[in-house]
PDB file of N, CA and C in Angstrom:
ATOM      1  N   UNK A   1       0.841  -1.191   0.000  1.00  0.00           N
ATOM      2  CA  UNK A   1       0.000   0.000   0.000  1.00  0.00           C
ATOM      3  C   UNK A   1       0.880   1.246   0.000  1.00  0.00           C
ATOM      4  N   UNK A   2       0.446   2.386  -0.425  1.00  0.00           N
ATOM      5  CA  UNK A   2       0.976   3.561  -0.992  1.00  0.00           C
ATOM      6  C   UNK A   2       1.304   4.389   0.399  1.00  0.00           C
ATOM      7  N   UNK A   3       2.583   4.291   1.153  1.00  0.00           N
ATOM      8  CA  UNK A   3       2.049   5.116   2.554  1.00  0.00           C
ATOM      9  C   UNK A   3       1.751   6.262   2.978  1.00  0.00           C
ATOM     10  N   UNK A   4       1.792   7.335   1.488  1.00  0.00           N
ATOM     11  CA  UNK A   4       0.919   8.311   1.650  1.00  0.00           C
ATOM     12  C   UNK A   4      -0.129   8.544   1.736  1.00  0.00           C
ATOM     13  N   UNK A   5      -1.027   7.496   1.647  1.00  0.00           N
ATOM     14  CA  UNK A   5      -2.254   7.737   1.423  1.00  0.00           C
ATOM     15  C   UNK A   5      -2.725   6.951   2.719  1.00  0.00           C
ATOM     16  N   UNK A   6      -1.924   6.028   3.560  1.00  0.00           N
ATOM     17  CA  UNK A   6      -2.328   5.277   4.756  1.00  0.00           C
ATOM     18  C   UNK A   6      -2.957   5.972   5.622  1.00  0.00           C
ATOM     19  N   UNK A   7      -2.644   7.400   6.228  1.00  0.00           N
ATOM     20  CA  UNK A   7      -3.141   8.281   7.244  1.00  0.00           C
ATOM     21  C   UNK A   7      -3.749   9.256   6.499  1.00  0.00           C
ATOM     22  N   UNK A   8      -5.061   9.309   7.230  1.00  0.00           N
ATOM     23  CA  UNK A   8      -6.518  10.270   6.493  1.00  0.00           C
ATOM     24  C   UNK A   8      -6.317  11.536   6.761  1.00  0.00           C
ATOM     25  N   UNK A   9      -7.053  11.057   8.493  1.00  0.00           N
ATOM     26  CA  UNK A   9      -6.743  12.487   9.464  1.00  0.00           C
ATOM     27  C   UNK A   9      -7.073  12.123  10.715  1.00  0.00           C
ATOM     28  N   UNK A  10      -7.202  13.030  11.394  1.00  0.00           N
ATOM     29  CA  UNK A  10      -7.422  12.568  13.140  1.00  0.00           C
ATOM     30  C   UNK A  10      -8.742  12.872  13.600  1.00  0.00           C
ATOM     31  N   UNK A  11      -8.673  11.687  14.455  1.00  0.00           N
ATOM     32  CA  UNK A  11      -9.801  11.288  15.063  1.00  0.00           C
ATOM     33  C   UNK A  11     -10.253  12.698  15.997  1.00  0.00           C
ATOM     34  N   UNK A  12     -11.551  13.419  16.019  1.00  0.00           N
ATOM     35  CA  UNK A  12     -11.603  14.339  17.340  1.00  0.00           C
ATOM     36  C   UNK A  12     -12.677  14.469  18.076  1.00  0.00           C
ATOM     37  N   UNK A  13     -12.297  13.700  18.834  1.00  0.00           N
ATOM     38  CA  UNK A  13     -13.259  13.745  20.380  1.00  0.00           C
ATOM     39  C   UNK A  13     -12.775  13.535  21.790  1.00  0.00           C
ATOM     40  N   UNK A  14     -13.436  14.331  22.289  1.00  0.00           N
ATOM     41  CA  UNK A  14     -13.301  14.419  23.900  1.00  0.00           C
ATOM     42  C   UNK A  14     -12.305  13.332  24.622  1.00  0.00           C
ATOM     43  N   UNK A  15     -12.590  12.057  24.184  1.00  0.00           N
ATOM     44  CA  UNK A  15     -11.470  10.948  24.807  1.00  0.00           C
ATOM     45  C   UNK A  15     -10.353  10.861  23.887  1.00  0.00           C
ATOM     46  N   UNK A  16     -10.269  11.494  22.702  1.00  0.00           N
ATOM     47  CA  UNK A  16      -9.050  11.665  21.907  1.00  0.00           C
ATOM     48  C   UNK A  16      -8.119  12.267  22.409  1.00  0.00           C
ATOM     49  N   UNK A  17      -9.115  13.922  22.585  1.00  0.00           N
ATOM     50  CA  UNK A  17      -8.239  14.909  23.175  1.00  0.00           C
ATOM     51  C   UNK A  17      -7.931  14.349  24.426  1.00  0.00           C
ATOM     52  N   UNK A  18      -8.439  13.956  25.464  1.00  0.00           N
ATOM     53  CA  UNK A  18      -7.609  13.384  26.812  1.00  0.00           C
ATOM     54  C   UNK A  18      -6.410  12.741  26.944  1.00  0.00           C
ATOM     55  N   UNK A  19      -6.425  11.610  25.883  1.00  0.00           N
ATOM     56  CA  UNK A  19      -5.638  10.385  25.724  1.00  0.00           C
ATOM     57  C   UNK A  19      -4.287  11.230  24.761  1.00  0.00           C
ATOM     58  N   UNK A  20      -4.479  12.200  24.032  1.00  0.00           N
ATOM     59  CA  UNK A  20      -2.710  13.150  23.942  1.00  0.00           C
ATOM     60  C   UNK A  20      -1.965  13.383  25.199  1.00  0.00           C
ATOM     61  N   UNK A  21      -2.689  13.265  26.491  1.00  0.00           N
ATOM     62  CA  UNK A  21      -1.830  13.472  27.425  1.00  0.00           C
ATOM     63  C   UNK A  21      -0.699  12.520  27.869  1.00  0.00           C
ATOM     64  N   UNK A  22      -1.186  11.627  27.704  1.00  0.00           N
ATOM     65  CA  UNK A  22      -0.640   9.881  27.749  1.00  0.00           C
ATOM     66  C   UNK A  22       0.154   9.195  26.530  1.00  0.00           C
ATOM     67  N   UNK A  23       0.069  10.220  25.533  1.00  0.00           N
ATOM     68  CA  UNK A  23       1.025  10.033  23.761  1.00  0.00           C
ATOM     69  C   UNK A  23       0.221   9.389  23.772  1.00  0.00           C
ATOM     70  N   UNK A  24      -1.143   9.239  23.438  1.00  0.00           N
ATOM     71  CA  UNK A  24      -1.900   8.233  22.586  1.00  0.00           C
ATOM     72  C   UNK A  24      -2.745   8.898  21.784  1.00  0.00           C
ATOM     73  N   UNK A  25      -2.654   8.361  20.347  1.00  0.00           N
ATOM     74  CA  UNK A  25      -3.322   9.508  19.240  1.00  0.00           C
ATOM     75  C   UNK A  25      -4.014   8.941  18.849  1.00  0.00           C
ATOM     76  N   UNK A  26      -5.504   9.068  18.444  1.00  0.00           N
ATOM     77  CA  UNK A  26      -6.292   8.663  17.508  1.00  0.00           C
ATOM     78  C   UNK A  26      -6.411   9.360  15.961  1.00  0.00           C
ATOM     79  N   UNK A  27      -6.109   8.186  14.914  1.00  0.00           N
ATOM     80  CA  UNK A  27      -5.940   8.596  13.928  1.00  0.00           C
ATOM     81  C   UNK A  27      -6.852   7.725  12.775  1.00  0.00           C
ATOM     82  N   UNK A  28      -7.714   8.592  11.980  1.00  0.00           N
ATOM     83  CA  UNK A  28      -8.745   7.697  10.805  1.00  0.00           C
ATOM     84  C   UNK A  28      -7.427   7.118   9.664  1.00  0.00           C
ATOM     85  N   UNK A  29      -7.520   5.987   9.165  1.00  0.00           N
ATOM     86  CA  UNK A  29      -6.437   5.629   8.097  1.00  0.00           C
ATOM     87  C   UNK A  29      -7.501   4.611   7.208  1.00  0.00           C
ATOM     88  N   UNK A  30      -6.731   4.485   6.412  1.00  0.00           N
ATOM     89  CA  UNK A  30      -7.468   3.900   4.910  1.00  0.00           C
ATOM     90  C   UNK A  30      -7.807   2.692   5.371  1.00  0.00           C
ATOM     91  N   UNK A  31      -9.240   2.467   4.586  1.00  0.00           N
ATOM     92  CA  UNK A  31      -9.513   0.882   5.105  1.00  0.00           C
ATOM     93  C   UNK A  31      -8.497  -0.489   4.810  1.00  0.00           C
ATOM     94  N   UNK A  32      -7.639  -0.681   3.699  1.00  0.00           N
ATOM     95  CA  UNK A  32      -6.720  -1.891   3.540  1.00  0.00           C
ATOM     96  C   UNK A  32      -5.326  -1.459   4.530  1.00  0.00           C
ATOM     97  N   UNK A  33      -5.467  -0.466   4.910  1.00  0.00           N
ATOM     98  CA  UNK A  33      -4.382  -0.265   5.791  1.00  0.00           C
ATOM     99  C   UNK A  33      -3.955  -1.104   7.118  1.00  0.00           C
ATOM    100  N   UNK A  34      -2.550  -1.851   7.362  1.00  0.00           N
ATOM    101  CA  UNK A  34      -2.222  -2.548   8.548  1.00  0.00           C
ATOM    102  C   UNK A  34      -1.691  -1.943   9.215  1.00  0.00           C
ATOM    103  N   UNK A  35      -1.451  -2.706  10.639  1.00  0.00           N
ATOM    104  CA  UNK A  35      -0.706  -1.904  11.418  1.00  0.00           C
ATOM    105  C   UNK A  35       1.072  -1.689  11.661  1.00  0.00           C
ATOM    106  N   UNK A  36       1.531  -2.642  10.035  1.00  0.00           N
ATOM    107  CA  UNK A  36       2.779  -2.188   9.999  1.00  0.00           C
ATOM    108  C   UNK A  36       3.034  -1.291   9.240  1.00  0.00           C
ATOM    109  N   UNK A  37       1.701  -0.916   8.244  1.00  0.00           N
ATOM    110  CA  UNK A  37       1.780   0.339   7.266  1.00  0.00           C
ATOM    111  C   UNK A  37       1.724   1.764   8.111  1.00  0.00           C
ATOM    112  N   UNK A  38       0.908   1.530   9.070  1.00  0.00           N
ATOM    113  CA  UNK A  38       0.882   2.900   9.740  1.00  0.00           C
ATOM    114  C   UNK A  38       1.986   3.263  10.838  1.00  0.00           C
ATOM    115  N   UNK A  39       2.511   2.595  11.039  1.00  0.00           N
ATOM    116  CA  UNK A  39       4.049   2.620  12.001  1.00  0.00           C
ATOM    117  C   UNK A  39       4.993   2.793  10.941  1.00  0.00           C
ATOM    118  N   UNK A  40       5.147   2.656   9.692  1.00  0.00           N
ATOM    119  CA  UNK A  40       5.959   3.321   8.584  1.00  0.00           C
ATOM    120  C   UNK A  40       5.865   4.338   8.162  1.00  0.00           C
ATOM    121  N   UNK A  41       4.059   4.631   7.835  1.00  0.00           N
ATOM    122  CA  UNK A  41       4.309   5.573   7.687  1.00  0.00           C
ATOM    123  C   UNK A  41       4.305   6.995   8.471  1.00  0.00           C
ATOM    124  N   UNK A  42       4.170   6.440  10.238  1.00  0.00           N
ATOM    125  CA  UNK A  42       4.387   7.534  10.924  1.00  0.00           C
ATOM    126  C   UNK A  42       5.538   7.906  11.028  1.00  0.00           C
ATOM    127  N   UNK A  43       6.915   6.759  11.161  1.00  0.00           N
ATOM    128  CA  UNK A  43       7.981   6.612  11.154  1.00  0.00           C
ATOM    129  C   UNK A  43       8.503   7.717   9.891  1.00  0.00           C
ATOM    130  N   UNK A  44       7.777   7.666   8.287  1.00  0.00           N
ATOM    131  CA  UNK A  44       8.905   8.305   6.965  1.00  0.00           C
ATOM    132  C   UNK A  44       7.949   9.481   7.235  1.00  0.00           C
ATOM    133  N   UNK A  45       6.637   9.848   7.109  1.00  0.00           N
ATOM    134  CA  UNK A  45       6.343  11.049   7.283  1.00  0.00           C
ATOM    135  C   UNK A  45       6.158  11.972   8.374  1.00  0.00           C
ATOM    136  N   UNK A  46       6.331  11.758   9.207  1.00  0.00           N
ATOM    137  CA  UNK A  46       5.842  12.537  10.636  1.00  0.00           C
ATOM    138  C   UNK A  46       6.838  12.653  11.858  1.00  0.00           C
ATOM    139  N   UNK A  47       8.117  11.427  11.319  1.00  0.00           N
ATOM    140  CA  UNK A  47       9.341  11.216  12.278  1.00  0.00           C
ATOM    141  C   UNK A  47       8.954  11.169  14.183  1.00  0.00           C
ATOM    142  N   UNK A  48       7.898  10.085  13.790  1.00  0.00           N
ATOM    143  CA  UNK A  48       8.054   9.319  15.099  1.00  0.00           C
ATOM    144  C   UNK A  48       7.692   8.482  15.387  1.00  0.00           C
ATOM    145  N   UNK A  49       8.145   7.775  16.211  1.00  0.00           N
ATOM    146  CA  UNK A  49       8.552   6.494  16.698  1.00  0.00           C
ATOM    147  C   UNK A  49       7.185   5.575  17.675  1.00  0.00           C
ATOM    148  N   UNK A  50       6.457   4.592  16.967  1.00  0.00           N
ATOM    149  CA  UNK A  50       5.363   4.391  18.150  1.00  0.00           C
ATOM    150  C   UNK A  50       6.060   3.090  18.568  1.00  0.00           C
ATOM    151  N   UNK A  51       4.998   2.936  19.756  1.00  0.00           N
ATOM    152  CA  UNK A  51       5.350   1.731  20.882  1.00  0.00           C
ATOM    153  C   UNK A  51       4.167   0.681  20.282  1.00  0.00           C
ATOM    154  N   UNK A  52       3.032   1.121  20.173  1.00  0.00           N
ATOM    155  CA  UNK A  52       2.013   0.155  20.284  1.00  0.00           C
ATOM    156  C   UNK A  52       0.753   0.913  19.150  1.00  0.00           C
ATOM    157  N   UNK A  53       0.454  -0.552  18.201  1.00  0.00           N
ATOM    158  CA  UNK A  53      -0.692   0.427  17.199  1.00  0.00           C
ATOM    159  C   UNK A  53      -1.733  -0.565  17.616  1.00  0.00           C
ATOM    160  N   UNK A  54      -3.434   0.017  17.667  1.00  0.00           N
ATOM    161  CA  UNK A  54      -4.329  -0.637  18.162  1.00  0.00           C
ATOM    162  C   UNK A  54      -5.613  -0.434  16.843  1.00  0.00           C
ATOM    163  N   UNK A  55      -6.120  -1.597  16.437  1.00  0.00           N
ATOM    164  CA  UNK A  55      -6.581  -0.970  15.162  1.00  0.00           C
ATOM    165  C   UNK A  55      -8.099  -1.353  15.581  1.00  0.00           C
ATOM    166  N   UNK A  56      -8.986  -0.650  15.173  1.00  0.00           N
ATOM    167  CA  UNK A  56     -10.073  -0.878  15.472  1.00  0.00           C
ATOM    168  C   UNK A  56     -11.303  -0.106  14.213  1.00  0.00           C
ATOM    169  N   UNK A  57     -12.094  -1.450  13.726  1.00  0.00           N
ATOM    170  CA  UNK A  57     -13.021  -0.779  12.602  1.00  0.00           C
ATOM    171  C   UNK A  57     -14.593  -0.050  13.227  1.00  0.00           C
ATOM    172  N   UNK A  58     -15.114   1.405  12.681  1.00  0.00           N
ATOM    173  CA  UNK A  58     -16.240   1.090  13.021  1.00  0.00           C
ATOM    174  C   UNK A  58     -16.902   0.828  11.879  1.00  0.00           C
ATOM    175  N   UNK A  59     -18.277   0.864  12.560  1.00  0.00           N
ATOM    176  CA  UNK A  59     -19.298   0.201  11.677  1.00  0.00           C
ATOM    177  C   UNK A  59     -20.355   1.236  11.285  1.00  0.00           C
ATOM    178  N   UNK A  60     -20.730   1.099  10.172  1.00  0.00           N
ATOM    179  CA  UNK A  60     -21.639   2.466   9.993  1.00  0.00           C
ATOM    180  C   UNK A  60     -23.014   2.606  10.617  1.00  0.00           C
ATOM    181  N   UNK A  61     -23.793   3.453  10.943  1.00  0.00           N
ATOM    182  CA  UNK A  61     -24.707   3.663  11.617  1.00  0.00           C
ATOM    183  C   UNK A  61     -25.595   3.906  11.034  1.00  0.00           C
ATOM    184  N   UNK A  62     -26.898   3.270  10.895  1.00  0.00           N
ATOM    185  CA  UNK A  62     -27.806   3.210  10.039  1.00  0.00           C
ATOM    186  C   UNK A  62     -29.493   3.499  10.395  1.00  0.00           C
ATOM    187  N   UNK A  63     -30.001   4.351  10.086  1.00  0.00           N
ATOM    188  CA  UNK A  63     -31.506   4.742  10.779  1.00  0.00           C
ATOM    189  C   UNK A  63     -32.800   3.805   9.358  1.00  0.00           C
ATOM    190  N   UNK A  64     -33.413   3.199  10.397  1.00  0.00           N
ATOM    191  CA  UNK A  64     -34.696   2.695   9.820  1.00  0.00           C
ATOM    192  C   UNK A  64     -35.612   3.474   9.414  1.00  0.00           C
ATOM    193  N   UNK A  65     -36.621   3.536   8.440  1.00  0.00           N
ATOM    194  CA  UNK A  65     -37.798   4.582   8.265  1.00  0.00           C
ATOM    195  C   UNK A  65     -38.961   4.045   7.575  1.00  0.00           C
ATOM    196  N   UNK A  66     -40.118   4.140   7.000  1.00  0.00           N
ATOM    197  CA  UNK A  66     -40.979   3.572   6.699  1.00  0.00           C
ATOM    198  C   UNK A  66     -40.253   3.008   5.043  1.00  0.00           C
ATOM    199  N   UNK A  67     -40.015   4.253   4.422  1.00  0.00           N
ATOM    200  CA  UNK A  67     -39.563   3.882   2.906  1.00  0.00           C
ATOM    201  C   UNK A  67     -38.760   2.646   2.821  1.00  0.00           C
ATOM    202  N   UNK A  68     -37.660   2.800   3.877  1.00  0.00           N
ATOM    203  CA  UNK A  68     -36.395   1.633   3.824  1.00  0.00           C
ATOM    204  C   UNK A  68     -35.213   2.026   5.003  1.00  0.00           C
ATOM    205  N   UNK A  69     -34.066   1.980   4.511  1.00  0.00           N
ATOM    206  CA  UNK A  69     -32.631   2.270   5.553  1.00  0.00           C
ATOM    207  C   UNK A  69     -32.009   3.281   4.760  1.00  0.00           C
ATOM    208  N   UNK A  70     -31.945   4.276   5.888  1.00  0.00           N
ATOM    209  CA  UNK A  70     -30.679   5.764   5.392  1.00  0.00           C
ATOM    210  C   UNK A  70     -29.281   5.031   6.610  1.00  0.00           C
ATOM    211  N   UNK A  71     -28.322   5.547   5.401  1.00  0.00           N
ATOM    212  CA  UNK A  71     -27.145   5.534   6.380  1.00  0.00           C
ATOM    213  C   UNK A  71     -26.463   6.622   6.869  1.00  0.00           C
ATOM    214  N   UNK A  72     -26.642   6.589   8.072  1.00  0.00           N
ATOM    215  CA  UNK A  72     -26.178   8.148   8.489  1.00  0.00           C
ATOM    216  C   UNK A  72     -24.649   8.328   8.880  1.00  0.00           C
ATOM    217  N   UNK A  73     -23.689   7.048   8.462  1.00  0.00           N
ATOM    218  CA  UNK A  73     -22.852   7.300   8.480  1.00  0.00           C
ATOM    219  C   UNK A  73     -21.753   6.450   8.387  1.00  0.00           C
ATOM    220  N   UNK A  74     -21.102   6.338   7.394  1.00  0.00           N
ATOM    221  CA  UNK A  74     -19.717   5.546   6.695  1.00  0.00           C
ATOM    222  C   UNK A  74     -19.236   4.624   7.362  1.00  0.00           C
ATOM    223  N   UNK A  75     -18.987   3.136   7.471  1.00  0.00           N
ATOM    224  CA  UNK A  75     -18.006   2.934   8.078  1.00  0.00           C
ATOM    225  C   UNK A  75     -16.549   3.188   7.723  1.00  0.00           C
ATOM    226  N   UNK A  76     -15.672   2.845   8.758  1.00  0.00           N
ATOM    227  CA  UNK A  76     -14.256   3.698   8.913  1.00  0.00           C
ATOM    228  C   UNK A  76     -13.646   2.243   9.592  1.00  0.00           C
ATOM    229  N   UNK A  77     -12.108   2.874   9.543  1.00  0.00           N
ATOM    230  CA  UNK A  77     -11.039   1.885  10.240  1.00  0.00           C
ATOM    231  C   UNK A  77     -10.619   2.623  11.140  1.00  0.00           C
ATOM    232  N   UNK A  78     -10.252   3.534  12.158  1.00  0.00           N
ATOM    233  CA  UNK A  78      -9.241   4.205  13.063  1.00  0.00           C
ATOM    234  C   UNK A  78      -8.479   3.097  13.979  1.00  0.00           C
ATOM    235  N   UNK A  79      -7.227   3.948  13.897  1.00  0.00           N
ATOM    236  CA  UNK A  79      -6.196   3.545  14.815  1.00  0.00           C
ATOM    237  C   UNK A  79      -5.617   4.269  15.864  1.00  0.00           C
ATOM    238  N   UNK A  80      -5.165   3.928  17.345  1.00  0.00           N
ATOM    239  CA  UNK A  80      -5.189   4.321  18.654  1.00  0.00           C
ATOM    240  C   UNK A  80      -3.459   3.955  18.435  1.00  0.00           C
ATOM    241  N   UNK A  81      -2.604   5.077  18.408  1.00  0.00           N
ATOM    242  CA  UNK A  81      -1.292   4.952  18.310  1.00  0.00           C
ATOM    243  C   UNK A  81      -0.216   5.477  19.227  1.00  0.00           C
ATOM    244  N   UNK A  82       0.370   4.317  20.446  1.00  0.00           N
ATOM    245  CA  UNK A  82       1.175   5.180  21.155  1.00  0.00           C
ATOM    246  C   UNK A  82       2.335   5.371  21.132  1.00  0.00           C
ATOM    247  N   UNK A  83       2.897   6.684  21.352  1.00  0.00           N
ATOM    248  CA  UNK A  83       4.454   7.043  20.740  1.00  0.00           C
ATOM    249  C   UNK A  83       5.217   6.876  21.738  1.00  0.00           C
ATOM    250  N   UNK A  84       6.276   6.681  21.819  1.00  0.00           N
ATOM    251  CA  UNK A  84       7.712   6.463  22.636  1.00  0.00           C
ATOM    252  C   UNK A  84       7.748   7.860  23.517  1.00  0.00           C
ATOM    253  N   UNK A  85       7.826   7.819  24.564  1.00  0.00           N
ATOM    254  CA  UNK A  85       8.573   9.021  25.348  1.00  0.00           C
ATOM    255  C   UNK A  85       9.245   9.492  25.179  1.00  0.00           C
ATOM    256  N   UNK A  86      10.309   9.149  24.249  1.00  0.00           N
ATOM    257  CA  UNK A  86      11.778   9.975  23.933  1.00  0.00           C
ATOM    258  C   UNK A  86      10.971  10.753  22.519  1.00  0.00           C
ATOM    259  N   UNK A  87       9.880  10.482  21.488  1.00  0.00           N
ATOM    260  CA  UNK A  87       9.671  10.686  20.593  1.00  0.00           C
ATOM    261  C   UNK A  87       8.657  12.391  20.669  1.00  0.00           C
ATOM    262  N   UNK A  88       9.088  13.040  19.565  1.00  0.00           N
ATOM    263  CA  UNK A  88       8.078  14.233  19.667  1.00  0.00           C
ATOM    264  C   UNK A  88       6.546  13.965  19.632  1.00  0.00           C
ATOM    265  N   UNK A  89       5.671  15.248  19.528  1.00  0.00           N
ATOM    266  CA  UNK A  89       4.661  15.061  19.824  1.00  0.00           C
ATOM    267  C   UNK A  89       3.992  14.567  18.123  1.00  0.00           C
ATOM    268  N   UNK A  90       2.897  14.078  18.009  1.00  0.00           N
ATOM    269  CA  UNK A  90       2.651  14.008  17.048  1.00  0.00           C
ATOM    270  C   UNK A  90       1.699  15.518  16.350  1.00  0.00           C
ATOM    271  N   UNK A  91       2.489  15.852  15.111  1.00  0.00           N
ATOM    272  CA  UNK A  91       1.252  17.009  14.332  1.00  0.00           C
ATOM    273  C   UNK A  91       0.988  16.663  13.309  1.00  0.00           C
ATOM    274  N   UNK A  92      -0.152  16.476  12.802  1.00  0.00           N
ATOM    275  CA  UNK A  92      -0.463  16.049  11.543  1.00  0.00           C
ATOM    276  C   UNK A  92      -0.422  16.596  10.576  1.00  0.00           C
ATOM    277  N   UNK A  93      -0.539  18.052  10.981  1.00  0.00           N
ATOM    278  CA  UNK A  93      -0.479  18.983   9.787  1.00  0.00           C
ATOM    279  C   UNK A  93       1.070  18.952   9.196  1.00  0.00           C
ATOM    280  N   UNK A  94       2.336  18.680  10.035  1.00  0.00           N
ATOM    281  CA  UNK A  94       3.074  18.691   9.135  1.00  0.00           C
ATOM    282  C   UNK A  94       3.695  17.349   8.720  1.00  0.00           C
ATOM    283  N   UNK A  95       2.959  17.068   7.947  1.00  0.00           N
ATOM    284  CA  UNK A  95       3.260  16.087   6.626  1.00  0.00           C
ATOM    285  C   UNK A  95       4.437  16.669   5.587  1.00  0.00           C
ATOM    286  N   UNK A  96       5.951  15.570   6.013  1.00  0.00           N
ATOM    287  CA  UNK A  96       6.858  15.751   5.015  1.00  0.00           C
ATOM    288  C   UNK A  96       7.143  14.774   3.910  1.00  0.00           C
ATOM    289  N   UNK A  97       7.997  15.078   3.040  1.00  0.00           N
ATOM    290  CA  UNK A  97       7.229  14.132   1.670  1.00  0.00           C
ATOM    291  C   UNK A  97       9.151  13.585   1.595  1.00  0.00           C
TER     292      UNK A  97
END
């Protein structure tokens, strides 16, 4: 897989933002994506170093109605990624090529 294209963008919610305190990042990445693709490519683009990648899919969320099923929302893959203590913080925005 192409490892530019492995990391989407970041996950943001309330237990996201908490869990930066602890170097643990939540990050959306491409659905065929593994978890040795995304430790590479945090490693060549972002220059840092994780300890532990936790991969977890959701599932899309779907409302019933008389007509039939709306989907109100995509499923996704995100990953829960923690970085080394010696390692900087993670920013996503700067993506080097």
């Amino acid at each position: 897989m192409d490892l530019s294209r492995v990391i989407i963008g970041q996950v943001v919610t309330e237990k996201a933002e908490r869990l930066k305190g602890q170097r643990t990042y939540t990050l959306r990445v491409a659905k065929k994506a593994t978890k040795i693709d995304v430790k590479a490519a945090l490693k060549r683009y972002y220059d840092v170093e994780a300890v532990s990648v936790r991969v977890m899919c959701v599932a899309s969320k779907t409302r019933s109605f008389r007509g039939g099923v709306m989907e109100k929302r995509h499923p996704f893959k995100k990953v829960m990624v923690t970085l080394e203590p010696k390692s900087k913080p993670l920013d996503i925005a700067t993506f080097k090529t």
